[in-house]
Protein backbone atom coordinates (compact mmCIF):
# COMPACT_ATOMS: atom_id res chain seq x y z
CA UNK A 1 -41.56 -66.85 -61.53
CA UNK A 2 -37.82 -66.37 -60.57
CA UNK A 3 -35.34 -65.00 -62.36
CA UNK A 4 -33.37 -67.51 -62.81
CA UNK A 5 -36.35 -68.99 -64.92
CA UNK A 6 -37.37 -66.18 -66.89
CA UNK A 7 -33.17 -65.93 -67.77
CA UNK A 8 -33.93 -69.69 -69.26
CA UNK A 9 -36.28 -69.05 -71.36
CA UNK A 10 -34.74 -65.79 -72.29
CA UNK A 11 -31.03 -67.22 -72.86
CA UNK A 12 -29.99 -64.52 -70.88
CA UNK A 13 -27.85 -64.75 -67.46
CA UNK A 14 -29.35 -64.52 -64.59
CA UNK A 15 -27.54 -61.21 -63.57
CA UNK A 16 -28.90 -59.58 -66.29
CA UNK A 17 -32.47 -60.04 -65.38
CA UNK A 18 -31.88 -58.72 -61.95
CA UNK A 19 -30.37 -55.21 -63.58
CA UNK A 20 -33.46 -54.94 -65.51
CA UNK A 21 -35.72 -55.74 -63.11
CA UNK A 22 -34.15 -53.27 -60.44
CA UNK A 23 -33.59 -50.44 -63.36
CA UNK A 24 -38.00 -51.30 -63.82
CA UNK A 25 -38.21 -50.71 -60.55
CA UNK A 26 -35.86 -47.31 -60.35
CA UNK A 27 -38.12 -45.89 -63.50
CA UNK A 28 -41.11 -46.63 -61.79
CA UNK A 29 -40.15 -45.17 -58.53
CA UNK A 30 -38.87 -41.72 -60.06
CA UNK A 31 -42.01 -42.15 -63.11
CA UNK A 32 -45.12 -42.74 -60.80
CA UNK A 33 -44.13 -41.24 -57.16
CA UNK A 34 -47.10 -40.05 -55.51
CA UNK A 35 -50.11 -40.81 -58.08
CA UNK A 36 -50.07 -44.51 -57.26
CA UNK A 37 -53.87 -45.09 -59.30
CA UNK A 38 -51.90 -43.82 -62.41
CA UNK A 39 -49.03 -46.14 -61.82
CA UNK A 40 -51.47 -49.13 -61.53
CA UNK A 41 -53.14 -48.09 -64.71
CA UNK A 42 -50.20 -47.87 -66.73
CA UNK A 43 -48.50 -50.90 -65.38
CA UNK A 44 -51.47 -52.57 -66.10
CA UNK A 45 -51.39 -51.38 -69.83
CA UNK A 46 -47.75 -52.63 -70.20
CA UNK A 47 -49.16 -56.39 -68.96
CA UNK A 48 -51.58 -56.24 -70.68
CA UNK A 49 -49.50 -55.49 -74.19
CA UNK A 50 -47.36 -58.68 -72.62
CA UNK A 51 -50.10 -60.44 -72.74
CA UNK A 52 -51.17 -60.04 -76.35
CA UNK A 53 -47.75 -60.87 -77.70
CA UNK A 54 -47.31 -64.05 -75.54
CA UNK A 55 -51.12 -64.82 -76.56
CA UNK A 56 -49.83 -64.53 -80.44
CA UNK A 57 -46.40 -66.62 -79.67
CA UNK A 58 -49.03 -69.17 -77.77
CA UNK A 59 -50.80 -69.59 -80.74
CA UNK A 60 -48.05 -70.12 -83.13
CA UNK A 61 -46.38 -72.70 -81.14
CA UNK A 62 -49.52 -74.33 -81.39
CA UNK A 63 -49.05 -74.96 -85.48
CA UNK A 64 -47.69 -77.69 -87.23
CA UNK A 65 -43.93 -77.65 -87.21
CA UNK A 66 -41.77 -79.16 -90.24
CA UNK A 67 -38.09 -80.01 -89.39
CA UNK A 68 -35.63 -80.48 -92.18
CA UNK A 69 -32.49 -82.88 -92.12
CA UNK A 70 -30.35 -85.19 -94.63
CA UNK A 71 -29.63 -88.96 -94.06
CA UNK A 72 -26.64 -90.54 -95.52
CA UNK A 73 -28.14 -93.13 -98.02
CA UNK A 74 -25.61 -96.28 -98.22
CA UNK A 75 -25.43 -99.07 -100.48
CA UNK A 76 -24.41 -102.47 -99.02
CA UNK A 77 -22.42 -104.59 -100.87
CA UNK A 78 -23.97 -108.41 -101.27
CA UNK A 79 -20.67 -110.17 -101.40
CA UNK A 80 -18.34 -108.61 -99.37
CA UNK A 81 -20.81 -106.68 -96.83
CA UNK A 82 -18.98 -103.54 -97.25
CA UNK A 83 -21.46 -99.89 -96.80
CA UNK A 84 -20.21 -97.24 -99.46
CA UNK A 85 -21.92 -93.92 -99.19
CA UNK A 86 -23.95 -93.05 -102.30
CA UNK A 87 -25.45 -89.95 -101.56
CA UNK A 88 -27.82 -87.48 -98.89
CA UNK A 89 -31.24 -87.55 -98.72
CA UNK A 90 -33.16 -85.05 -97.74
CA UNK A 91 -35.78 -85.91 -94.81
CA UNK A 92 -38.92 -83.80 -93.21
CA UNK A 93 -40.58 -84.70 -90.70
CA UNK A 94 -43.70 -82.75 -88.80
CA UNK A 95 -44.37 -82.01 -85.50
CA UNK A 96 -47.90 -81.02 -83.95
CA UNK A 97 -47.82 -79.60 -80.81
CA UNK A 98 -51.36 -78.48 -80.59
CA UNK A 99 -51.05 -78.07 -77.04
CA UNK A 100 -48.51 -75.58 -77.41
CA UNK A 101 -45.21 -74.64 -75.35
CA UNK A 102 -45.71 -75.05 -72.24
CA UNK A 103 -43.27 -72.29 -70.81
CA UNK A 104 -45.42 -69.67 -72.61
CA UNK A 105 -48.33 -70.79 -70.95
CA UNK A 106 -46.95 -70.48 -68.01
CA UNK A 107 -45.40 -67.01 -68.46
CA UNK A 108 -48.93 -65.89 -69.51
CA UNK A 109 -50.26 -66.96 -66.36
CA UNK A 110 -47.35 -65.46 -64.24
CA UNK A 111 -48.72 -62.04 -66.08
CA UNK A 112 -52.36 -62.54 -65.42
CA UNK A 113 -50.85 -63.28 -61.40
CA UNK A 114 -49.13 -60.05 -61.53
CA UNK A 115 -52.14 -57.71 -62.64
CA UNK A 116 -54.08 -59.63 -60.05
CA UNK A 117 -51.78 -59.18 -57.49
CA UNK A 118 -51.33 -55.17 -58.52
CA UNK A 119 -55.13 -54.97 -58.02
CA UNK A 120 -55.48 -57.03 -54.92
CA UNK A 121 -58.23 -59.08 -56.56
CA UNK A 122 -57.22 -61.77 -55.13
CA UNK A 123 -57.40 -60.49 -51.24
CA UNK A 124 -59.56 -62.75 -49.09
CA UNK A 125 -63.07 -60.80 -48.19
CA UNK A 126 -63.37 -59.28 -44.69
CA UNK A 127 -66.82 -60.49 -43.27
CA UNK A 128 -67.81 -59.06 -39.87
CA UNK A 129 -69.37 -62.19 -37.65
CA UNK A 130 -72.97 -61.04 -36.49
CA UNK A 131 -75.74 -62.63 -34.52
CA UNK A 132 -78.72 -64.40 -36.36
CA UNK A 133 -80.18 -61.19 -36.38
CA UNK A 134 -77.37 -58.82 -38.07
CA UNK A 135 -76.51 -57.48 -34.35
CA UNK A 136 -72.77 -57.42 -34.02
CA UNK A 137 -72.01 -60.39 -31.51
CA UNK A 138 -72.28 -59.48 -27.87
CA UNK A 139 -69.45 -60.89 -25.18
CA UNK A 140 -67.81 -62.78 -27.98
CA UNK A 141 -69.63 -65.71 -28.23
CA UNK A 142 -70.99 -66.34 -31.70
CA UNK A 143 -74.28 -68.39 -32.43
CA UNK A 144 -73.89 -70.90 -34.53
CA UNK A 145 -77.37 -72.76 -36.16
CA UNK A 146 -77.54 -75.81 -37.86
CA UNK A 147 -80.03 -77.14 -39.81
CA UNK A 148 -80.89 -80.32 -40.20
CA UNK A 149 -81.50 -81.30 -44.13
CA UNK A 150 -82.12 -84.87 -44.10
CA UNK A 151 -86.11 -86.01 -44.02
CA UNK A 152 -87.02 -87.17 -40.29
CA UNK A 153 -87.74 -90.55 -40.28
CA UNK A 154 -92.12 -91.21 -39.89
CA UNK A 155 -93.84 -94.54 -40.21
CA UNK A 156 -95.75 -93.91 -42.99
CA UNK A 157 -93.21 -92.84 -45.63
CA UNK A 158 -90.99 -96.02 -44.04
CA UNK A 159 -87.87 -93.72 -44.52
């Protein structure tokens, strides 16, 4: 997410979350130098505590919402047409969002990006190419075998 987004959800300027974000970064340079497995755990920790209080927020912007406002109530006048005000009335109205805001979905799932990303679980697997046999390839030409799944065609099953 960039910053410029997480400063409009946070009604913050923009400038501001690049200060914090750099003074993060100064703490955890002078915090974890050297024992990078430590930083990684306790980095993870902190997400992780992000994560259960945008998981709580998620859920209550799921509820029911009630808004409150007052109407002018006016009476109209059958013979001349003329509106005179003759009092406020008081008006709620509900609002379900059961799908919930969206921008704190997708802040949750810019956290669960960033422990992925911190653990490299989302590196692509290494897989060495080897002959039909497990052999590593020789001259690097690679065998390649298909199969054929379809039933051959025979007279007697008229396939």
């Amino acid at each position: 997410m960039k910053q410029t987004e997480i400063a409009k959800i946070l009604g913050v300027h923009q400038s501001t979350v690049s200060d914090d974000c750099r003074a993060v970064e100064e703490e955890w340079k002078e915090r974890y130098s050297g024992d990078r497995d430590r930083m990684k755990r306790q980095v993870t920790a902190r997400y992780f505590r992000k994560l259960i209080e945008l998981e709580s927020e998620y859920e209550l912007s799921k509820q029911p919402r009630k808004k409150q406002h007052q109407e002018i109530v006016v009476s109209t006048d059958t013979k001349t047409g003329k509106q005179t005000q003759v009092g406020l009335a008081k008006v709620i109205t509900s609002h379900d969002d059961s799908l919930g805001d969206p921008r704190i979905q997708r802040l949750i799932l810019d956290v669960h990006q960033m422990i992925v990303k911190l653990w490299g679980l989302n590196a692509p697997e290494k897989i060495a190419a080897t002959e039909v046999d497990g052999s590593p390839i020789q001259g690097g030409v690679l065998t390649v075998i298909v199969r054929n799944t379809e039933p051959e065609e025979t007279e007697e099953s008229g396939v």
